[in-house]
Protein backbone atom coordinates (compact mmCIF):
# COMPACT_ATOMS: atom_id res chain seq x y z
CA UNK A 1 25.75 -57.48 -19.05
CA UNK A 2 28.17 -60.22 -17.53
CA UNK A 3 25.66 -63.50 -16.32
CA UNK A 4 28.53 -63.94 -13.81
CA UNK A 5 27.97 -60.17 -12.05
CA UNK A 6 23.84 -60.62 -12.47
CA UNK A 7 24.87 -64.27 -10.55
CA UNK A 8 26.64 -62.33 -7.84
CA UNK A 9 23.64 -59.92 -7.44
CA UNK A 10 21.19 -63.51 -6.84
CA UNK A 11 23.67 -65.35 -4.36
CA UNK A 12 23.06 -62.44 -2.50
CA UNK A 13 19.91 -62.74 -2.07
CA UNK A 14 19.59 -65.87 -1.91
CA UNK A 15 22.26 -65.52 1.09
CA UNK A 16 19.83 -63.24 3.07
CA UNK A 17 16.69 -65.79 1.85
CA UNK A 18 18.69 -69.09 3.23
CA UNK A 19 19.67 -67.25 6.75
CA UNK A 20 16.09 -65.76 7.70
CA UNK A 21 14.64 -69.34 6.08
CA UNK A 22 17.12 -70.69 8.75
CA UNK A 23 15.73 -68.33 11.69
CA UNK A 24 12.35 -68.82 10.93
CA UNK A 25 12.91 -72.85 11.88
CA UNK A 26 14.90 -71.58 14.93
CA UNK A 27 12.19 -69.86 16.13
CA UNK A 28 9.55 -72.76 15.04
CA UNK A 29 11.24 -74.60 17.37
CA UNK A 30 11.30 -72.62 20.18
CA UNK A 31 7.09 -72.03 19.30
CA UNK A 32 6.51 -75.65 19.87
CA UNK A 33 8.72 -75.95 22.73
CA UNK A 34 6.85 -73.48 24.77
CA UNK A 35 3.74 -74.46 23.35
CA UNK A 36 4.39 -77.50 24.76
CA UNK A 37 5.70 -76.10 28.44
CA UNK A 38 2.67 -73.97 28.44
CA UNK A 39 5.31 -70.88 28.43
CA UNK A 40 2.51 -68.43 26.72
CA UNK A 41 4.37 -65.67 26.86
CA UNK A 42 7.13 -66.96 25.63
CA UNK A 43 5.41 -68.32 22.72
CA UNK A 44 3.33 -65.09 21.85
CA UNK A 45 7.28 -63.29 21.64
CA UNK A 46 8.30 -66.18 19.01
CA UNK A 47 4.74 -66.05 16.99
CA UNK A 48 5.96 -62.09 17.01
CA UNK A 49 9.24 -63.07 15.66
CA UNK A 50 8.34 -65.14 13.19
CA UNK A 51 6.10 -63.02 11.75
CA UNK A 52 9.05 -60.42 11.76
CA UNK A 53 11.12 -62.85 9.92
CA UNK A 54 8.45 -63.27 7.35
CA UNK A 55 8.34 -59.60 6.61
CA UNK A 56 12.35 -59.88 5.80
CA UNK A 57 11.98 -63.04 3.70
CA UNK A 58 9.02 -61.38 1.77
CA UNK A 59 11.22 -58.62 1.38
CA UNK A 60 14.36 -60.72 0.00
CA UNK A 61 11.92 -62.63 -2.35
CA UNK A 62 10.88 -59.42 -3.93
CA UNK A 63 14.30 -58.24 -4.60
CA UNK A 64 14.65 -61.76 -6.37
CA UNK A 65 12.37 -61.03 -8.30
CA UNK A 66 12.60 -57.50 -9.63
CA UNK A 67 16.27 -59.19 -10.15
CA UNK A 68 14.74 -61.38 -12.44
CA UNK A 69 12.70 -59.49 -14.32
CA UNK A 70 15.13 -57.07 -14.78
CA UNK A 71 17.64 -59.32 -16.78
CA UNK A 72 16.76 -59.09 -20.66
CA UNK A 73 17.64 -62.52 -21.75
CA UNK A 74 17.01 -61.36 -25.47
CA UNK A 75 18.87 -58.88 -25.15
CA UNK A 76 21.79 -60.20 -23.89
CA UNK A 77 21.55 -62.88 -26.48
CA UNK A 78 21.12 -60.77 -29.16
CA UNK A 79 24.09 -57.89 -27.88
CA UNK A 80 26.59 -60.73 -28.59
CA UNK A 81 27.53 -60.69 -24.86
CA UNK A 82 26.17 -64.35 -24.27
CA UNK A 83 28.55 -65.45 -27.13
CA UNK A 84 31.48 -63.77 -26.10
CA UNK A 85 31.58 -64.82 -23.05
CA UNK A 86 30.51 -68.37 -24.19
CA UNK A 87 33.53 -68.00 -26.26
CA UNK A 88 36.19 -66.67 -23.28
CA UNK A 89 34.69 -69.53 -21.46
CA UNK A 90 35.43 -72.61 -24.05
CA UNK A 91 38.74 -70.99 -24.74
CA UNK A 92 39.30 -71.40 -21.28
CA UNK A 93 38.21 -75.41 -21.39
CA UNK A 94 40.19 -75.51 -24.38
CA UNK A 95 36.86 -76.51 -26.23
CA UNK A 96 37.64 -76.37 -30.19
CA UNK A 97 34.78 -74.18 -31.13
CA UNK A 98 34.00 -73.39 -34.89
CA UNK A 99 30.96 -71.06 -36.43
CA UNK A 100 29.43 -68.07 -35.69
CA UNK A 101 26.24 -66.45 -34.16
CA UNK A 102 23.66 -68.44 -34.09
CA UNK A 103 25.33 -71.94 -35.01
CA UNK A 104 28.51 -73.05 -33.69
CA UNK A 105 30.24 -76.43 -33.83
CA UNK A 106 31.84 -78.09 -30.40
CA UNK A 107 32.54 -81.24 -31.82
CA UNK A 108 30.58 -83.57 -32.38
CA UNK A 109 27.86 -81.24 -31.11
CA UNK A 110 25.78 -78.91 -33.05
CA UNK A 111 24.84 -75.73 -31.12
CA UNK A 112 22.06 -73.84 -32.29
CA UNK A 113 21.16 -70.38 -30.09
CA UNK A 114 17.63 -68.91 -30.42
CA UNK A 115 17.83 -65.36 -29.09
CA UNK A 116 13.90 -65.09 -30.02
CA UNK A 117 12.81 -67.66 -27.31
CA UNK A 118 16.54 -67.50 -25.19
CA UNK A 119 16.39 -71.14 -26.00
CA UNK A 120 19.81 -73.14 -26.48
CA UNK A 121 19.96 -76.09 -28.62
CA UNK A 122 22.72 -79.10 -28.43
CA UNK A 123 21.96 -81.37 -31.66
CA UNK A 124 18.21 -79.98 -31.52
CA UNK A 125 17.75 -81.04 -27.85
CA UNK A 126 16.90 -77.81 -26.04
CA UNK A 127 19.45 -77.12 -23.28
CA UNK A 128 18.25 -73.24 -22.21
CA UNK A 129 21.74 -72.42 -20.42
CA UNK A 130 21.96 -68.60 -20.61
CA UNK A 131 24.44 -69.04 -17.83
CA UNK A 132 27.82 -69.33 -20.40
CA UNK A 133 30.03 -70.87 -17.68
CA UNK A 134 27.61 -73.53 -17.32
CA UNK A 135 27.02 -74.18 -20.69
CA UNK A 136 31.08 -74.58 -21.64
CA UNK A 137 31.19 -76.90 -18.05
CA UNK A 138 28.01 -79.03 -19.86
CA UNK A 139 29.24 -79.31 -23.00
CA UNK A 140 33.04 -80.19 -21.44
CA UNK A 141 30.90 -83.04 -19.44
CA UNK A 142 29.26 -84.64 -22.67
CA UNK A 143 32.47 -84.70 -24.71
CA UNK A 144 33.84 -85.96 -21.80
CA UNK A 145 31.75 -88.46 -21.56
CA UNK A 146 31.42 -89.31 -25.14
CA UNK A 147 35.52 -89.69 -24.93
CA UNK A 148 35.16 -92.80 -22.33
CA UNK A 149 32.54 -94.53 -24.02
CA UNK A 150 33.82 -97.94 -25.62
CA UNK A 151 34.13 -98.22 -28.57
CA UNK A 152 35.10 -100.72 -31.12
CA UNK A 153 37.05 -100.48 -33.91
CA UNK A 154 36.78 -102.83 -35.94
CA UNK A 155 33.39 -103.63 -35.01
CA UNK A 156 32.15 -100.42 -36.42
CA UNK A 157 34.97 -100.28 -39.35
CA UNK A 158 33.22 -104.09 -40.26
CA UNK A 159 30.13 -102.04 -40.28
CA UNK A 160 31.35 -99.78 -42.72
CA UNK A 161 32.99 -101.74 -45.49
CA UNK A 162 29.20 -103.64 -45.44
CA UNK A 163 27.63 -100.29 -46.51
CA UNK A 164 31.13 -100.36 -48.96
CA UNK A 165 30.34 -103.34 -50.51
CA UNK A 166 26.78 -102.58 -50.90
CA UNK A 167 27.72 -99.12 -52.70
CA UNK A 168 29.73 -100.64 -55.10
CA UNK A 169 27.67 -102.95 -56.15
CA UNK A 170 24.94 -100.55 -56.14
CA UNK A 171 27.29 -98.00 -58.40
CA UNK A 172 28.76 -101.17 -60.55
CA UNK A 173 32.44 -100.03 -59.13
CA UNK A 174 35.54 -102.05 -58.44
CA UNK A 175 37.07 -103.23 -54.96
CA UNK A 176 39.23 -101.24 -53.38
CA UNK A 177 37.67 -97.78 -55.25
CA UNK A 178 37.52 -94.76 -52.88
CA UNK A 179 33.87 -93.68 -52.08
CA UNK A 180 32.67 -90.90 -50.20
CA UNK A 181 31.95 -91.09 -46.60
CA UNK A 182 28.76 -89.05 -46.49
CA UNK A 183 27.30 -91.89 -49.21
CA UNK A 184 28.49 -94.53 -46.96
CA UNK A 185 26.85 -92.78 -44.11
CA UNK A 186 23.07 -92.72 -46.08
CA UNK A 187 23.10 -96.14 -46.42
CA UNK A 188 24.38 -96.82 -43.08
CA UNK A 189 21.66 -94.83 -41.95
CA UNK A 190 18.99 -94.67 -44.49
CA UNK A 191 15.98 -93.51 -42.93
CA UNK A 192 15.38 -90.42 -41.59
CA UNK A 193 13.62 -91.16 -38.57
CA UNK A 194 16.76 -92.91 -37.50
CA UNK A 195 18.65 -90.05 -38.30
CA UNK A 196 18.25 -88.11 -34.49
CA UNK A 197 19.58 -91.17 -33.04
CA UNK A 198 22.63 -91.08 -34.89
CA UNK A 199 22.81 -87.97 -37.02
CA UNK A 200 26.27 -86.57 -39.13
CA UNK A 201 28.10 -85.27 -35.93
CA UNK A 202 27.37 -88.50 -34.21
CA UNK A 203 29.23 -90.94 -37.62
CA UNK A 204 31.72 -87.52 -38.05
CA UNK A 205 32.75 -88.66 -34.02
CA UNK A 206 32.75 -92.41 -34.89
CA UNK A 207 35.34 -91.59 -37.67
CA UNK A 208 37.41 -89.60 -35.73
CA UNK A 209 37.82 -92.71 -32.96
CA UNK A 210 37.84 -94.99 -35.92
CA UNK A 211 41.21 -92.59 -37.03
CA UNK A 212 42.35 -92.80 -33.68
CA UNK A 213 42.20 -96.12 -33.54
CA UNK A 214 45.61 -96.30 -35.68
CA UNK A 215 46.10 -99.79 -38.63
CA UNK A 216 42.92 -102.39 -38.12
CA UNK A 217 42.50 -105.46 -39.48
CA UNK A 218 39.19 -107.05 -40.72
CA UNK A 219 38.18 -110.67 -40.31
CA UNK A 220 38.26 -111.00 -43.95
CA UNK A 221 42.13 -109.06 -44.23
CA UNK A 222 41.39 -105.92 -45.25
CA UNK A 223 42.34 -102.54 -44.00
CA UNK A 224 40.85 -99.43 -43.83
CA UNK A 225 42.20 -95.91 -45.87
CA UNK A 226 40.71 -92.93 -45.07
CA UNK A 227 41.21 -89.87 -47.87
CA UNK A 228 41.16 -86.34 -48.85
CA UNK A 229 38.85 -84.37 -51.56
CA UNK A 230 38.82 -80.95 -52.76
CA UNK A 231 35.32 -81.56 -52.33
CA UNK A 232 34.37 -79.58 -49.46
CA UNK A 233 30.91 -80.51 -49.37
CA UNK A 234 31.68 -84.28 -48.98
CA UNK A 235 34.07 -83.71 -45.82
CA UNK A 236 34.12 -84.53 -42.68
CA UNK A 237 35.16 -82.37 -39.99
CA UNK A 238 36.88 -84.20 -37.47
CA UNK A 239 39.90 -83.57 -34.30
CA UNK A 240 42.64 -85.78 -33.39
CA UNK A 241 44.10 -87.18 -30.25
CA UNK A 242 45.61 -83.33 -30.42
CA UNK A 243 42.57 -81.79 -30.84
CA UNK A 244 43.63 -80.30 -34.13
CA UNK A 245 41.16 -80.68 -36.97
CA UNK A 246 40.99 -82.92 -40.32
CA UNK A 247 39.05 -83.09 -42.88
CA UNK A 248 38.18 -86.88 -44.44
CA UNK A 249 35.99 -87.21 -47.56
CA UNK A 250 36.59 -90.51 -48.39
CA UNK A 251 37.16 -94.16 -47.47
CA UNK A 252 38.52 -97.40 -48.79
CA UNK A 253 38.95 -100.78 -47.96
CA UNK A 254 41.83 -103.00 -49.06
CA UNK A 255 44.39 -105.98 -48.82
């Protein structure tokens, strides 16, 4: 099933719905106007009209529904046809999108699909856009918007090398060592509650504008090195000005 014909198939409808919805105040008008002239029989042929238009609207409003009903949202979930077209869509946005059936990445969202409730999820926020069109266009908007948020560098870089300091003291390391991200990140966040407000994908998209950014400065002189690791685990999947991806497990600060 393509949403886009089943879509066709409701505007439709919905055409016929909006045009008798349209004579129906046409001849509510005329009602009262003859009402009002004491034109009787004038008004007894518009009651008879009106009532004629309700039959047709009655009928258009059941052929909306049997419509409805008879669009498996499972089903089309679970057939693979909501994803592929989901997919045709974002390549069509040129959305970078990574994982498969039911979690994908569109980063810095997570997208989670439940095909047992046809419920959508964008970072665990339920979204419920079986329409994929839509969906791509939403997800387009947040990035979007995300993109022309301000954002300072150094302000959250200064941020960081205070959760670097902290570690290595905490680990009894020496300045300038390289130290995962992901550790920084735990005690930049460190309790879970606080966690939905600013989870991985969220610090994953600060990094990426923090890369972006290009050579900063901190008040204190140091700069900011961001590194590589074989371990996979510990990295951070992030896109560039590009929108190619890179992968940063580690960070250091130094003079």
């Amino acid at each position: 099933m393509n949403y886009e014909d089943f879509y066709q198939e409701y505007m439709l409808i919905e055409k016929n719905i909006k045009d008798s919805i349209k004579t129906f105040n046409r001849f509510q008008r005329t009602l009262t106007k003859h009402m009002g002239q004491g034109e009787i029989k004038l008004a007894a042929q518009d009651l008879e009209n009106i009532k004629n238009n309700n039959i047709a609207i009655e009928e258009s409003t059941k052929q909306l529904e049997n419509l409805i009903e008879s669009f498996n949202a499972q089903d089309y979930i679970e057939s693979g046809e909501w994803t592929n077209q989901m997919l045709e869509y974002g390549k069509q946005a040129k959305i970078d999108i990574q994982g498969s059936f039911p979690i994908y990445e569109m980063f810095p969202f997570k997208v989670r699909v439940d095909s047992e409730n046809q419920d959508i999820y964008i970072d665990r926020k339920k979204a419920s856009y079986l329409r994929p069109s839509f969906f791509i266009d939403k997800i387009a908007t947040m990035q979007a918007k995300l993109n022309k948020a301000s954002f300072n560098a150094v302000k959250f870089a200064t941020e960081l090398a205070n959760c670097y300091d902290r570690y290595l003291i905490i680990k009894g390391k020496n300045s300038e060592a390289d130290v995962y991200l992901l550790d920084l990140y735990k005690l930049l966040v460190p309790m879970g509650r606080f966690k939905t407000d600013y989870n991985k994908q969220a610090f994953a998209f600060d990094i990426a504008r923090l890369r972006r950014a290009g050579e900063i400065m901190l008040k204190d002189g140091r700069k900011v090195q961001l590194g590589f690791s074989r371990n996979e685990k510990k990295a951070i999947r992030v896109l560039n000005d590009s929108g190619l991806e890179e992968f940063f497990s580690t960070i250091m600060f130094y003079k």
